[in-house]
C-alpha atoms as a PDB file:
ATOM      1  CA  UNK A   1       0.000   0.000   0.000  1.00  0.00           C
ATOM      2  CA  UNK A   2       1.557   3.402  -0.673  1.00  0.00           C
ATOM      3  CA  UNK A   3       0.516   6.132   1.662  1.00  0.00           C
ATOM      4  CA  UNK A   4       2.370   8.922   3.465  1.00  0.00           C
ATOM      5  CA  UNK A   5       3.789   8.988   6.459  1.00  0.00           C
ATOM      6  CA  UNK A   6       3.624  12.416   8.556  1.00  0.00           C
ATOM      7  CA  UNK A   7       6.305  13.532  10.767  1.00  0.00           C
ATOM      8  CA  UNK A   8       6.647  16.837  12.186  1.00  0.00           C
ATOM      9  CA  UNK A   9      10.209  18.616  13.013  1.00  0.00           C
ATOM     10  CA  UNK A  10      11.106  21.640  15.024  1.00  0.00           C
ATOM     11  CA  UNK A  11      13.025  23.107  12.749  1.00  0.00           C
ATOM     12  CA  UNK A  12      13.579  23.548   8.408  1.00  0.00           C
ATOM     13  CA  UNK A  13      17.502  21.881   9.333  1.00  0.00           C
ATOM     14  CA  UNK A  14      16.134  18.762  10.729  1.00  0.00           C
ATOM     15  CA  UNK A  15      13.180  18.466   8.788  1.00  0.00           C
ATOM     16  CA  UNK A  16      15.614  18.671   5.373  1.00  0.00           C
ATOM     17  CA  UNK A  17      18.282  16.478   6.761  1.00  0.00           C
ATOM     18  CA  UNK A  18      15.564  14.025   7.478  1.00  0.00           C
ATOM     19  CA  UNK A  19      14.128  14.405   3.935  1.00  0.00           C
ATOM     20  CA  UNK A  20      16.980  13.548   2.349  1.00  0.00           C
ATOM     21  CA  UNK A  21      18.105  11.055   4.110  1.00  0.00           C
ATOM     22  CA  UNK A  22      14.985   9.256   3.300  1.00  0.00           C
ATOM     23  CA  UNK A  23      15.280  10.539  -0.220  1.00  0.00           C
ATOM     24  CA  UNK A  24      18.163   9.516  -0.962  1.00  0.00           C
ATOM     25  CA  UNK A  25      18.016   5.329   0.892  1.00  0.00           C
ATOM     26  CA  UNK A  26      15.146   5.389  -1.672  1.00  0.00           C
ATOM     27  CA  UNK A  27      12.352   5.181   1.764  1.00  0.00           C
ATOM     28  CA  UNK A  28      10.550   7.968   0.027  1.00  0.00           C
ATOM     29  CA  UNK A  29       9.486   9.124  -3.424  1.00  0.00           C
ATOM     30  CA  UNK A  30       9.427  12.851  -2.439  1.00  0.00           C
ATOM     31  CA  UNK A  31       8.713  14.730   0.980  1.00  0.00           C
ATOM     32  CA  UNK A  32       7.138  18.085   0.781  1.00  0.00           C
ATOM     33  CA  UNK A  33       7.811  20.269   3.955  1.00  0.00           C
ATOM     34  CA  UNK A  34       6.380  23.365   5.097  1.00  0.00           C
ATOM     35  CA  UNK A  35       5.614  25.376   8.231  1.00  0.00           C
ATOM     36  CA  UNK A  36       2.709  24.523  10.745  1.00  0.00           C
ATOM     37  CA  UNK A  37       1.760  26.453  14.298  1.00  0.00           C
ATOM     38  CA  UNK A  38       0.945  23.358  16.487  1.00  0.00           C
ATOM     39  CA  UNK A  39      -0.759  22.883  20.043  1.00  0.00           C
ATOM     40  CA  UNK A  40      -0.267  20.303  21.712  1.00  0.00           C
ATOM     41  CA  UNK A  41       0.206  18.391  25.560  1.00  0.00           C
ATOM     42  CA  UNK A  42       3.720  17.937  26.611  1.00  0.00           C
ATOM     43  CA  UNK A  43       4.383  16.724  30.152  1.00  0.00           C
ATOM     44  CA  UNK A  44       1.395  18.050  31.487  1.00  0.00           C
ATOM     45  CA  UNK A  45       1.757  21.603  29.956  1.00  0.00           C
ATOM     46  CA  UNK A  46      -0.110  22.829  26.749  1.00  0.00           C
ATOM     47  CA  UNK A  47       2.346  24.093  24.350  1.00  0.00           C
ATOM     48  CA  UNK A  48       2.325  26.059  21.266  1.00  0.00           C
ATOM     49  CA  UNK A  49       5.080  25.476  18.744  1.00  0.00           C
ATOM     50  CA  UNK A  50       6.062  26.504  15.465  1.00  0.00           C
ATOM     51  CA  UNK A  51       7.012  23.308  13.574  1.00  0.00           C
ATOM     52  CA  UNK A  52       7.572  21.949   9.892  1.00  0.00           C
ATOM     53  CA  UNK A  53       5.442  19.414   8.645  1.00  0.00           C
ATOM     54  CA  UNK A  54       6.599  16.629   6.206  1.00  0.00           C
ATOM     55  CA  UNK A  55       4.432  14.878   3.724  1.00  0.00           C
ATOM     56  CA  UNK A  56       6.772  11.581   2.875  1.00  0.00           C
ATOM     57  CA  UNK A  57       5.204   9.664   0.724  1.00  0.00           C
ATOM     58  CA  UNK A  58       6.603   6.223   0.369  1.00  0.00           C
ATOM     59  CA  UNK A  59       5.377   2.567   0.292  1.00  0.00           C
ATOM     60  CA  UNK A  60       4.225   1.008   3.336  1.00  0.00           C
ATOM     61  CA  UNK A  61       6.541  -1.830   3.316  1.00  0.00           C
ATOM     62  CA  UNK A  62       9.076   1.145   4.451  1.00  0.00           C
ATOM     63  CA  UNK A  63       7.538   1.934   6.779  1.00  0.00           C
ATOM     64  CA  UNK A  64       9.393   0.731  10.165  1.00  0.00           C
ATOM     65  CA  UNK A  65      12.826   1.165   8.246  1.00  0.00           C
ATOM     66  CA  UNK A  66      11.522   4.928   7.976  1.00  0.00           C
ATOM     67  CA  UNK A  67      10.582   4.937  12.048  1.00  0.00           C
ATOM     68  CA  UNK A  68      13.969   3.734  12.567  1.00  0.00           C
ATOM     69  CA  UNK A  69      15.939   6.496  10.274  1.00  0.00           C
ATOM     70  CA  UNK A  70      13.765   9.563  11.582  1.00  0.00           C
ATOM     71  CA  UNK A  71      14.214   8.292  14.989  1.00  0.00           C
ATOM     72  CA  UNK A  72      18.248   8.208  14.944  1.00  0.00           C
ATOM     73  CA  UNK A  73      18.286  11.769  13.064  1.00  0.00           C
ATOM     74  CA  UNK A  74      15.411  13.737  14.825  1.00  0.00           C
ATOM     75  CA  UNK A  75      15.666  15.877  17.236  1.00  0.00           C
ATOM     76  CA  UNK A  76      12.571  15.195  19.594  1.00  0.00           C
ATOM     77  CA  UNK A  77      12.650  12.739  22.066  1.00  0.00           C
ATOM     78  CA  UNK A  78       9.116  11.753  20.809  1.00  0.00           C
ATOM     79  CA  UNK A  79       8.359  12.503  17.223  1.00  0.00           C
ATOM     80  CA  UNK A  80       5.191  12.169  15.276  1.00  0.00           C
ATOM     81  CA  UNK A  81       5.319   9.944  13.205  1.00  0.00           C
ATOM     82  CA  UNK A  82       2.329   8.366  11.553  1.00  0.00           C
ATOM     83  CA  UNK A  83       1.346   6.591   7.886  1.00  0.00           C
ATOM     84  CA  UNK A  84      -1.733   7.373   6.142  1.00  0.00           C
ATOM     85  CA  UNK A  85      -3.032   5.379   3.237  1.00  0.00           C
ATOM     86  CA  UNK A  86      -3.362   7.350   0.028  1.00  0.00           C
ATOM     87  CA  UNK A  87      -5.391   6.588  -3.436  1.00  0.00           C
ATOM     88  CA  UNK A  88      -4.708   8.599  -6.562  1.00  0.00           C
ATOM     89  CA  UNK A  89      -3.638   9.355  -9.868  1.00  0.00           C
ATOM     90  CA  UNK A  90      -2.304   5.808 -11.290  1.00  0.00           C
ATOM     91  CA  UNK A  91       1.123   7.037 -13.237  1.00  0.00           C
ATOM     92  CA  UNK A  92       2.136   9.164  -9.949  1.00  0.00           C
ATOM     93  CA  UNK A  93       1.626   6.346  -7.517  1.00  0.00           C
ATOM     94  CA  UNK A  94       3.443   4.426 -10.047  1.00  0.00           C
ATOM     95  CA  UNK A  95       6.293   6.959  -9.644  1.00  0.00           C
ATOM     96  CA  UNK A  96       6.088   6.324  -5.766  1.00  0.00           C
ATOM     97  CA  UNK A  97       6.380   2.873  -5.592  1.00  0.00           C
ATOM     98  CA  UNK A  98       9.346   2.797  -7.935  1.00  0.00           C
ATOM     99  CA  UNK A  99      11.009   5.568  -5.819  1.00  0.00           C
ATOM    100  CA  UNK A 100      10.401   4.689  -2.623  1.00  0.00           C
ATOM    101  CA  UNK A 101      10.665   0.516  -2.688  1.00  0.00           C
ATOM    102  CA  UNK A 102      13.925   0.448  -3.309  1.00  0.00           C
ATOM    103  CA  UNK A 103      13.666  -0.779  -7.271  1.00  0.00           C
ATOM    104  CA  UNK A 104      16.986   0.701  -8.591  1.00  0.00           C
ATOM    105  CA  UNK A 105      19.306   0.032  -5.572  1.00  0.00           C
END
């Protein structure tokens, strides 16, 4: 199943190094990144953080290998990190599987 997996970084540095890093172990077909304001519970304190958010999208069966690379490289002590199923246009999910599945390698 392809899908994307969203992770959220605290910063554009870590987000990118993350990115390609995934990009370039072939764990991810592309990751688009941009800026989110995010609320959340931390420790028993509501917090308010400006964070980038990554789109990776990727095939599923890369999925723990991708857990395991954001997880040595990021800079939380408890990331987000979830996958989400995606449908869509046949040639482009095509494209993902190819380029995240590690065909080519």
């Amino acid at each position: 199943m392809l899908g994307i997996v969203y992770i959220t970084a605290g910063n554009m540095e870590n987000a990118s190094q993350i990115a390609r890093e995934l990009v370039s172990k072939r764990l991810a077909a592309c990751v688009n990144m941009f800026p989110v304001s995010s609320v959340y519970r931390w420790k028993e304190e509501i917090e308010e953080d400006n964070e980038i958010a990554m789109f990776v999208k990727t095939d599923s069966s890369r999925f723990e290998e991708i857990i395991r690379l954001v997880k040595s490289l990021h800079t939380y002590e408890m990331p987000a990190i979830e996958f989400w199923g995606i449908e869509g246009e046949r040639e482009y999910l095509d494209w993902v599987h190819v380029n995240s599945s590690g065909e080519g390698d």
